[in-house]
Protein backbone atom coordinates (compact mmCIF):
# COMPACT_ATOMS: atom_id res chain seq x y z
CA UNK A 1 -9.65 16.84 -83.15
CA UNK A 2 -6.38 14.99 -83.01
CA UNK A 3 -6.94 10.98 -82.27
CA UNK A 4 -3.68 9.78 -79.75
CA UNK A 5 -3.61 6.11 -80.09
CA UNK A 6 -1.51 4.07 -77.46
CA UNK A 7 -0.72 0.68 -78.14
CA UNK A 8 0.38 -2.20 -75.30
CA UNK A 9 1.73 -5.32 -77.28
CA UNK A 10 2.20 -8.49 -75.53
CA UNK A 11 2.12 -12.10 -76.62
CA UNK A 12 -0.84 -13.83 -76.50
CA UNK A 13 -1.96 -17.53 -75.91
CA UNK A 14 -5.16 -18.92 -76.39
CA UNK A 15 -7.02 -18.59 -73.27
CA UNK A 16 -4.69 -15.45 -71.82
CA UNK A 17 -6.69 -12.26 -71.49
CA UNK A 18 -5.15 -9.50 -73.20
CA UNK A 19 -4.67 -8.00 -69.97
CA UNK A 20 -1.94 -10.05 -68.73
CA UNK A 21 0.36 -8.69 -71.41
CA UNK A 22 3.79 -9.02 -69.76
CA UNK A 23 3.71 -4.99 -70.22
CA UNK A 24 0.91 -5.11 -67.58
CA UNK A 25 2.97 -6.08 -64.69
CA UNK A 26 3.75 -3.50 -62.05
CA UNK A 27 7.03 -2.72 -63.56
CA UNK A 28 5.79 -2.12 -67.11
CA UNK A 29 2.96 -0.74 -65.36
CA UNK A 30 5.50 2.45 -63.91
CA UNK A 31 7.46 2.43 -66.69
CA UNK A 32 4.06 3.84 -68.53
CA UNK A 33 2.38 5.85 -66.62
CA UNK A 34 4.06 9.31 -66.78
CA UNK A 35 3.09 8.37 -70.38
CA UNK A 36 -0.39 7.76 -69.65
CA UNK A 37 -0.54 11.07 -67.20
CA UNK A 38 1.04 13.23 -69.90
CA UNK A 39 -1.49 11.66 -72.46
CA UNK A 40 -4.75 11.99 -70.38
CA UNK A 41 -3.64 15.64 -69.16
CA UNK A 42 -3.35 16.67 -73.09
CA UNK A 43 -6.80 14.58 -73.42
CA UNK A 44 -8.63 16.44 -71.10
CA UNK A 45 -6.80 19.60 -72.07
CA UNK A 46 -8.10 19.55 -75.58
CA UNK A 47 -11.69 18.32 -74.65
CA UNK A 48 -11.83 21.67 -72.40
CA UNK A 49 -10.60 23.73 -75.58
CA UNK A 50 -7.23 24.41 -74.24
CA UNK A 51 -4.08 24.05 -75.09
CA UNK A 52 -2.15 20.93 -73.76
CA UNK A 53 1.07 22.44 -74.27
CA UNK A 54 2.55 24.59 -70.85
């Protein structure tokens, strides 16, 4: 099985939570996520046993 790895960089400080990336903000936040749909439809695709491709 194909492993899809998605990586969110941001700059980190000591004491900031890797969750408030400057990614994770709404705007990075909708610049992702047809990303993150495409990626989990082809995720669940493949762990029914189907093709993700249309």
């Amino acid at each position: 099985m194909p492993q899809r790895t998605l990586t969110i960089t941001g700059v980190q400080t000591p004491g900031e939570s890797a969750v408030s990336a400057p990614m994770l903000t709404a705007e990075g936040i909708q610049a992702v996520a047809p990303y993150l749909v495409e990626l989990f439809k082809a995720a669940l695709a493949e762990s029914q046993g189907k093709d993700a491709t249309p």
